[in-house]
N, C-alpha and C. Protein backbone atom coordinates (compact mmCIF):
# COMPACT_ATOMS: atom_id res chain seq x y z
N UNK A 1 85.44 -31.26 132.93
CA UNK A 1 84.94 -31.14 131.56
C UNK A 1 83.94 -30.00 131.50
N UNK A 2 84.21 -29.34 130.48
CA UNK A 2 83.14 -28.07 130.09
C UNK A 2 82.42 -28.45 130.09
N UNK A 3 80.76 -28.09 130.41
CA UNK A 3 79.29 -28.28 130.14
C UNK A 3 78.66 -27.20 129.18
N UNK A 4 78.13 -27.28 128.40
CA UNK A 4 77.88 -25.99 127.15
C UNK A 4 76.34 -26.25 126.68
N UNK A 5 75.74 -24.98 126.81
CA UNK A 5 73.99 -24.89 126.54
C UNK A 5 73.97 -23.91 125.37
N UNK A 6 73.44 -24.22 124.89
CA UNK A 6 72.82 -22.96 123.26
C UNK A 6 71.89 -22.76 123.53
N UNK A 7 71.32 -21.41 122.98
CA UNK A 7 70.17 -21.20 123.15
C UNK A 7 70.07 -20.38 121.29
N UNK A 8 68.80 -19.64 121.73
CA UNK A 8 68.30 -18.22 120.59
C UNK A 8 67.87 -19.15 118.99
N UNK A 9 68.37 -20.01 119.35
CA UNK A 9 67.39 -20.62 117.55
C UNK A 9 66.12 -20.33 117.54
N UNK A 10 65.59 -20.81 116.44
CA UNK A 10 63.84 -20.43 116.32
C UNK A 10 63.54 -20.34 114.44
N UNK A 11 62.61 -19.94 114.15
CA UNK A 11 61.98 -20.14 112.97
C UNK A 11 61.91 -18.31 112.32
N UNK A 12 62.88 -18.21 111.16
CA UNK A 12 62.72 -17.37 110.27
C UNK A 12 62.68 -17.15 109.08
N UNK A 13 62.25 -16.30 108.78
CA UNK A 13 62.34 -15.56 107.33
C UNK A 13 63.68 -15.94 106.14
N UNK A 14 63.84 -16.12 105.25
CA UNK A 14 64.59 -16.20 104.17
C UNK A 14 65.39 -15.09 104.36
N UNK A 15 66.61 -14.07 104.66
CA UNK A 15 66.83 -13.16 104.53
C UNK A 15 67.29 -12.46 106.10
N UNK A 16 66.14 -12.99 107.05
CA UNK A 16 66.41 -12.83 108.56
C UNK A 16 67.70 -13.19 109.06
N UNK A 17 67.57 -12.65 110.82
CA UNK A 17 68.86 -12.95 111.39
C UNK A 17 68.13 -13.53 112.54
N UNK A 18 69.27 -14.05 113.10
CA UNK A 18 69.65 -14.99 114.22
C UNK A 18 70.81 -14.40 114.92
N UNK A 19 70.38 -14.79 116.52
CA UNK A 19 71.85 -14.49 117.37
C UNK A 19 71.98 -15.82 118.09
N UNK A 20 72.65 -16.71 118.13
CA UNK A 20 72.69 -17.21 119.08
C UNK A 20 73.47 -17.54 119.96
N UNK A 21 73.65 -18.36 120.68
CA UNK A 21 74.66 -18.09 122.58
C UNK A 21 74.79 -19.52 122.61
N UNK A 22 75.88 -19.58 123.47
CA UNK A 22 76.49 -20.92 123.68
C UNK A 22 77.20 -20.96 125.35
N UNK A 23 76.59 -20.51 126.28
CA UNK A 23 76.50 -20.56 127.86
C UNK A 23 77.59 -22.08 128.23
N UNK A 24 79.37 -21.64 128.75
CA UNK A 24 79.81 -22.39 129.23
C UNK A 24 79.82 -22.81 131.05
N UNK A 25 80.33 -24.16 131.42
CA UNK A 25 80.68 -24.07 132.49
C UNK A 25 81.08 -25.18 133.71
N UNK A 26 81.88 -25.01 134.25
CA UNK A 26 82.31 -25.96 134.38
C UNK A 26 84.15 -26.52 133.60
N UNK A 27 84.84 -24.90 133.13
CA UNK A 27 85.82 -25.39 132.96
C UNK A 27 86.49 -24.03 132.29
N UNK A 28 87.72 -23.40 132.08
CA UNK A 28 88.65 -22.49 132.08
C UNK A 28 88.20 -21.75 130.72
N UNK A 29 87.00 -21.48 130.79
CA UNK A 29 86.27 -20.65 129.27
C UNK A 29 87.37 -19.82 128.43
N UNK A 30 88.09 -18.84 129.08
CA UNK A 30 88.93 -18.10 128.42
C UNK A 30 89.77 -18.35 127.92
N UNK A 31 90.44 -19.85 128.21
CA UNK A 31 91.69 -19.95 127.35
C UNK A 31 91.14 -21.30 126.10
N UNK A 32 89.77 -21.32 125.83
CA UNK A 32 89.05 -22.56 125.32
C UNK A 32 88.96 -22.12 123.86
N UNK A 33 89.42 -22.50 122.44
CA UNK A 33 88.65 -22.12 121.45
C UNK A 33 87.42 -22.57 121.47
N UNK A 34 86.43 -21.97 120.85
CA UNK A 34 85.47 -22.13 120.59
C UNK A 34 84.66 -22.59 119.46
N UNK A 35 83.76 -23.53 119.13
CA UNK A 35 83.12 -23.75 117.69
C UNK A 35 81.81 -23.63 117.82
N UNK A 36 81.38 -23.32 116.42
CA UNK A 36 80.09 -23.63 115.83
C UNK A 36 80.35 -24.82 114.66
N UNK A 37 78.86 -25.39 115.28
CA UNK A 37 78.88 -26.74 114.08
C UNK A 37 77.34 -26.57 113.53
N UNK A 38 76.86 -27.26 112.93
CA UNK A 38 75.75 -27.28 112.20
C UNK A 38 75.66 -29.17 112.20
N UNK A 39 74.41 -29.71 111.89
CA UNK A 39 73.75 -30.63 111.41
C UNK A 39 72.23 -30.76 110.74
N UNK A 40 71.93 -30.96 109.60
CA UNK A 40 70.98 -30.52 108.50
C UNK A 40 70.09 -31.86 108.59
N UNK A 41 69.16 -31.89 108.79
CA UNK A 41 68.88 -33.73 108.61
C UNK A 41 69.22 -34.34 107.25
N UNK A 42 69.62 -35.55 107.85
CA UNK A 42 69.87 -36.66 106.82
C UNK A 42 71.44 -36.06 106.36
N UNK A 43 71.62 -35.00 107.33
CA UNK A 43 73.52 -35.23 107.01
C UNK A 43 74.16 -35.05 107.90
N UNK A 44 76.09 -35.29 107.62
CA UNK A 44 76.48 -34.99 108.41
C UNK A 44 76.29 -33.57 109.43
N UNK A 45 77.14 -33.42 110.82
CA UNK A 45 77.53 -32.38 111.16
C UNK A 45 78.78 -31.70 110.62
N UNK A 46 78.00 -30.46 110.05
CA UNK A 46 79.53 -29.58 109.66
C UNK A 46 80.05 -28.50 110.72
N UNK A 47 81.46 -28.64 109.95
CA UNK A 47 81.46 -27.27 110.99
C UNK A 47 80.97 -25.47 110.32
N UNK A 48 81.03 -24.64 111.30
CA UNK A 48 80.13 -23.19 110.72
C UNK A 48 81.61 -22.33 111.25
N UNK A 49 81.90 -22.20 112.19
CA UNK A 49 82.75 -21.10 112.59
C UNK A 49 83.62 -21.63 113.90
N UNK A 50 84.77 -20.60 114.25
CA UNK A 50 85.46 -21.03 115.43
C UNK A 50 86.15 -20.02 115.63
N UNK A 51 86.71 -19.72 117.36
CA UNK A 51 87.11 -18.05 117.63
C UNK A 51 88.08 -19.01 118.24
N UNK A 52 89.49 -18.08 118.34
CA UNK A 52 90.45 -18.52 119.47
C UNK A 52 89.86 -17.95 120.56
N UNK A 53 90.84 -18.45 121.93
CA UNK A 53 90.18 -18.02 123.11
C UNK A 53 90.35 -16.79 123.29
N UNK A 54 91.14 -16.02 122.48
CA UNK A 54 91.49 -14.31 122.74
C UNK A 54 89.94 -13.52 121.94
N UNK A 55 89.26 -14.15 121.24
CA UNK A 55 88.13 -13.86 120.14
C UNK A 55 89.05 -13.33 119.26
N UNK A 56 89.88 -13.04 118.89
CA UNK A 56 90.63 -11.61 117.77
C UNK A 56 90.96 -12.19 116.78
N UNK A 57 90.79 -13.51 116.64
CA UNK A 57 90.98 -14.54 115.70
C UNK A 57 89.98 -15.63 115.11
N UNK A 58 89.80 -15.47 114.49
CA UNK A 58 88.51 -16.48 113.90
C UNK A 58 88.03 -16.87 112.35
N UNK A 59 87.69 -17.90 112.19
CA UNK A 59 88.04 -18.75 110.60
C UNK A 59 86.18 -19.17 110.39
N UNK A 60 85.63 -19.22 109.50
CA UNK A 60 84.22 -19.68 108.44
C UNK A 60 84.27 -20.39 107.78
N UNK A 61 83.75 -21.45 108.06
CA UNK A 61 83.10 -22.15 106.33
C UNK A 61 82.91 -21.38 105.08
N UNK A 62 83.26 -21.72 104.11
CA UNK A 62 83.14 -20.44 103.03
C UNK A 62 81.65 -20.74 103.12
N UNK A 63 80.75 -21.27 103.07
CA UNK A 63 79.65 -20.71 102.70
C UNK A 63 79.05 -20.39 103.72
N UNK A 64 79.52 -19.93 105.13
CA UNK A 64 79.09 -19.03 106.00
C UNK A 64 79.52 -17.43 106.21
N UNK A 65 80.79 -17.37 105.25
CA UNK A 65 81.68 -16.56 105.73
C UNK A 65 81.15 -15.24 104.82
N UNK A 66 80.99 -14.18 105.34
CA UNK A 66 80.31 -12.91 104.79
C UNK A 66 78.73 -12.86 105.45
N UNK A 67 78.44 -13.54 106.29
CA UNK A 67 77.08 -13.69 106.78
C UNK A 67 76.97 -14.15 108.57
N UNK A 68 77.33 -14.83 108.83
CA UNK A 68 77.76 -15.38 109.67
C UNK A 68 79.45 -14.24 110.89
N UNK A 69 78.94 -14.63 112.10
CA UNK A 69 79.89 -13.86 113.10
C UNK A 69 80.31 -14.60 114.18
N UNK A 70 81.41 -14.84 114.67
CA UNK A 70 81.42 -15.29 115.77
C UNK A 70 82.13 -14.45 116.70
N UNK A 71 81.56 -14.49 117.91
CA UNK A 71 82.27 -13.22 119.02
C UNK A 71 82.10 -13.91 120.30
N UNK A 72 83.05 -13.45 121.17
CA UNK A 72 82.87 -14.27 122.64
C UNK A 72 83.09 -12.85 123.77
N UNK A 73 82.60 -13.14 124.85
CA UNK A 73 82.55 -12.54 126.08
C UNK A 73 83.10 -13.51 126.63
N UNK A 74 84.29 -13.30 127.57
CA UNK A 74 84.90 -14.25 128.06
C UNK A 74 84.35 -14.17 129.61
N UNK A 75 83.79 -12.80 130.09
CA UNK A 75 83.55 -12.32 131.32
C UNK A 75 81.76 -13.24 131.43
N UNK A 76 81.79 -13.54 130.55
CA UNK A 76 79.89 -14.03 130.47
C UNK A 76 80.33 -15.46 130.37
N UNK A 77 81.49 -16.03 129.74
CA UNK A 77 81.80 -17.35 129.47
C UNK A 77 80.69 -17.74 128.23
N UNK A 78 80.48 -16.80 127.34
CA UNK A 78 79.86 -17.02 126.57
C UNK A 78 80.29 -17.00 124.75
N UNK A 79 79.44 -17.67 124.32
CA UNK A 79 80.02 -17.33 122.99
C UNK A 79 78.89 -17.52 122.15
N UNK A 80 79.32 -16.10 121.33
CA UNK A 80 77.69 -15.95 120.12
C UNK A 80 78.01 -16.83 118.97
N UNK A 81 77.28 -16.57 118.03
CA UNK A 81 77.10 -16.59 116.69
C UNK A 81 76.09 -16.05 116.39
N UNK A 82 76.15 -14.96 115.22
CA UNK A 82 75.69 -13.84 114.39
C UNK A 82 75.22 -14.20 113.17
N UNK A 83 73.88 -14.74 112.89
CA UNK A 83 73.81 -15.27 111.46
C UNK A 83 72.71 -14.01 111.02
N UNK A 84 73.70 -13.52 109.80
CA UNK A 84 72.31 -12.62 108.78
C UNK A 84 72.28 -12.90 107.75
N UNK A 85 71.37 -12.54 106.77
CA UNK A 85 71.28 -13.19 105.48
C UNK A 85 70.77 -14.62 105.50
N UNK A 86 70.22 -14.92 106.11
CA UNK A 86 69.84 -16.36 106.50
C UNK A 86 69.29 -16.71 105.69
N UNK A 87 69.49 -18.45 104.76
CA UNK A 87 69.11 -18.68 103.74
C UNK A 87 68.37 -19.90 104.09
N UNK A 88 67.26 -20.88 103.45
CA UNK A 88 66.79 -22.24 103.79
C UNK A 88 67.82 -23.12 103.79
N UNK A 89 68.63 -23.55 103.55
CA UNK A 89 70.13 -23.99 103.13
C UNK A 89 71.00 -24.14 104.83
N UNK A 90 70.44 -23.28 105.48
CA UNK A 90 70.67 -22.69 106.97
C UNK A 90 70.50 -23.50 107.83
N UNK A 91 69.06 -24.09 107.54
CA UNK A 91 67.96 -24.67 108.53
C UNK A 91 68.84 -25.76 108.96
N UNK A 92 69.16 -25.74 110.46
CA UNK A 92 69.85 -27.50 110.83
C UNK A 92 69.81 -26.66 112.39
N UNK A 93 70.50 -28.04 113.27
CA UNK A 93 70.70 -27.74 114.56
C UNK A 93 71.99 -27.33 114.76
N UNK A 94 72.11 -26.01 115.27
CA UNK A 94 73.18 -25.44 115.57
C UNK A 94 74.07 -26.06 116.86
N UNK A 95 75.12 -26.45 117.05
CA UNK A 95 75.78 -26.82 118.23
C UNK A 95 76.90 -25.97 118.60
N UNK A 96 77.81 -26.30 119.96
CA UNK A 96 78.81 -25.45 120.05
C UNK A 96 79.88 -26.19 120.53
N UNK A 97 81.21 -26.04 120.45
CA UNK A 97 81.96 -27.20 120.67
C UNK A 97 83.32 -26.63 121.44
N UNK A 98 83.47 -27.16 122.66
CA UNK A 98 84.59 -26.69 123.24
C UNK A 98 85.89 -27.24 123.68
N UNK A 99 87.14 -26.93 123.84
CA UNK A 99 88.38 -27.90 124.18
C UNK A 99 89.36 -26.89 123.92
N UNK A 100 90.20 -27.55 125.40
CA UNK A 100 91.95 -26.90 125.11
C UNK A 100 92.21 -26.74 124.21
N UNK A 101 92.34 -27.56 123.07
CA UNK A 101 93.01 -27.88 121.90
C UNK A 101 92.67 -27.35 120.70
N UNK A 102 92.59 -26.62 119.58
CA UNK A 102 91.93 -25.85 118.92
C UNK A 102 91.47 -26.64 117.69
N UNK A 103 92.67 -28.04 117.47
CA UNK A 103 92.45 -28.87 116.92
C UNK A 103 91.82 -29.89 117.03
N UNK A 104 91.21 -29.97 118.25
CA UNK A 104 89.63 -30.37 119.04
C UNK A 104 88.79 -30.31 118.12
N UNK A 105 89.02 -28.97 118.55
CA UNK A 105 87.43 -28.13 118.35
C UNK A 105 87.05 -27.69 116.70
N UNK A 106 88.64 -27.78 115.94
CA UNK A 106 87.91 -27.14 114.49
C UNK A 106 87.52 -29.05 113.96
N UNK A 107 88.19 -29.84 114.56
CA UNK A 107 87.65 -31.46 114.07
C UNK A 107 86.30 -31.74 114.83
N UNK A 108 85.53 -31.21 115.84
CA UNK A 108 84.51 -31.45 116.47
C UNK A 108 84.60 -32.80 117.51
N UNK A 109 86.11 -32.51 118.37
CA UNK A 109 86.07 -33.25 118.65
C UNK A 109 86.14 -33.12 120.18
N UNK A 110 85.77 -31.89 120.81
CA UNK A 110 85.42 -31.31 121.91
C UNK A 110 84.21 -32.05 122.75
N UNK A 111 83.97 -31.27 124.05
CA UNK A 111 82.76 -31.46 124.53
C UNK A 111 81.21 -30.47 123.66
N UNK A 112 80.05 -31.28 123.65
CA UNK A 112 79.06 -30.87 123.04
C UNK A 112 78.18 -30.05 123.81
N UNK A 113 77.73 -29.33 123.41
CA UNK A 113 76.15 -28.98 123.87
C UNK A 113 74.83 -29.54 123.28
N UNK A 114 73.77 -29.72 123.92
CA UNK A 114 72.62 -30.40 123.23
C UNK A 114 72.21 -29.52 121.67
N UNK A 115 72.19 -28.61 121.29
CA UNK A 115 71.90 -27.79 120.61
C UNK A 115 70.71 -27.32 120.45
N UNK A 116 70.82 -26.33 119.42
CA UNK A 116 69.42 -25.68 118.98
C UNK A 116 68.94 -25.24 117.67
N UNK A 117 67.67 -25.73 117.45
CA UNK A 117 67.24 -25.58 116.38
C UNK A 117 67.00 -23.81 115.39
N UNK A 118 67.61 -24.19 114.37
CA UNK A 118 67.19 -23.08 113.30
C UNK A 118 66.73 -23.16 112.03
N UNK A 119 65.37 -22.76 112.21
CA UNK A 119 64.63 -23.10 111.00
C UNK A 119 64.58 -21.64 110.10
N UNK A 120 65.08 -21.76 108.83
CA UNK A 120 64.44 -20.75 107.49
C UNK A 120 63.95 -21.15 106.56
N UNK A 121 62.54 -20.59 106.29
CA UNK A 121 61.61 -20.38 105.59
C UNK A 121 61.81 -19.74 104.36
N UNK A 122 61.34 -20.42 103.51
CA UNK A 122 61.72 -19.73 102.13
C UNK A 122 60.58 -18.85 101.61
């Protein structure tokens, strides 16, 4: 089973960016789609974004999509997410979600990482 760490959250600006990383390991990274999820308190987890394992392919939440990036290094076993335009609306714990199956991973139904917090300030 994959093991998956996030990092790069933190506290910004209305308008600011964010990069953050999603460090796999412990299992065949390159052929893995990949997700971003979100959780806001007091709601569910949604999902934010997801790359096939080639990266050359990749789908958004509409209300991430024009702001938001997802890109992978397969040689790092890593996988970003690119948030600009960052709105308070934003603020939740970012997670990352991994599995063979792509239909895993866009249902969140992969292995987790603990996640990381992103706070915007209005």
């Amino acid at each position: 089973q994959v093991q998956l760490v996030e990092a790069g959250g933190g506290l910004v600006q209305a308008g600011g960016s964010l990069r953050l990383s999603c460090a796999a390991s412990g299992g065949t990274f390159s052929t893995y789609p990949m997700g971003w999820f979100r959780q806001a308190p007091g709601k569910e987890r949604e999902f934010v974004a997801i790359t096939w394992s080639g990266g050359g392919i990749t789908y958004y939440a509409d209300s991430v999509k024009g702001r938001f990036t997802v890109s992978r290094d397969n040689a790092k076993n890593t996988v970003y997410l690119q948030m600009n335009g960052l709105k308070p609306e934003d603020t939740a714990v970012y997670y990352c979600n991994a599995d063979p199956s792509y239909g895993r991973v866009f249902q969140g139904l992969g292995s987790w990482g603990q996640g990381t917090q992103v706070t915007v300030s209005s």
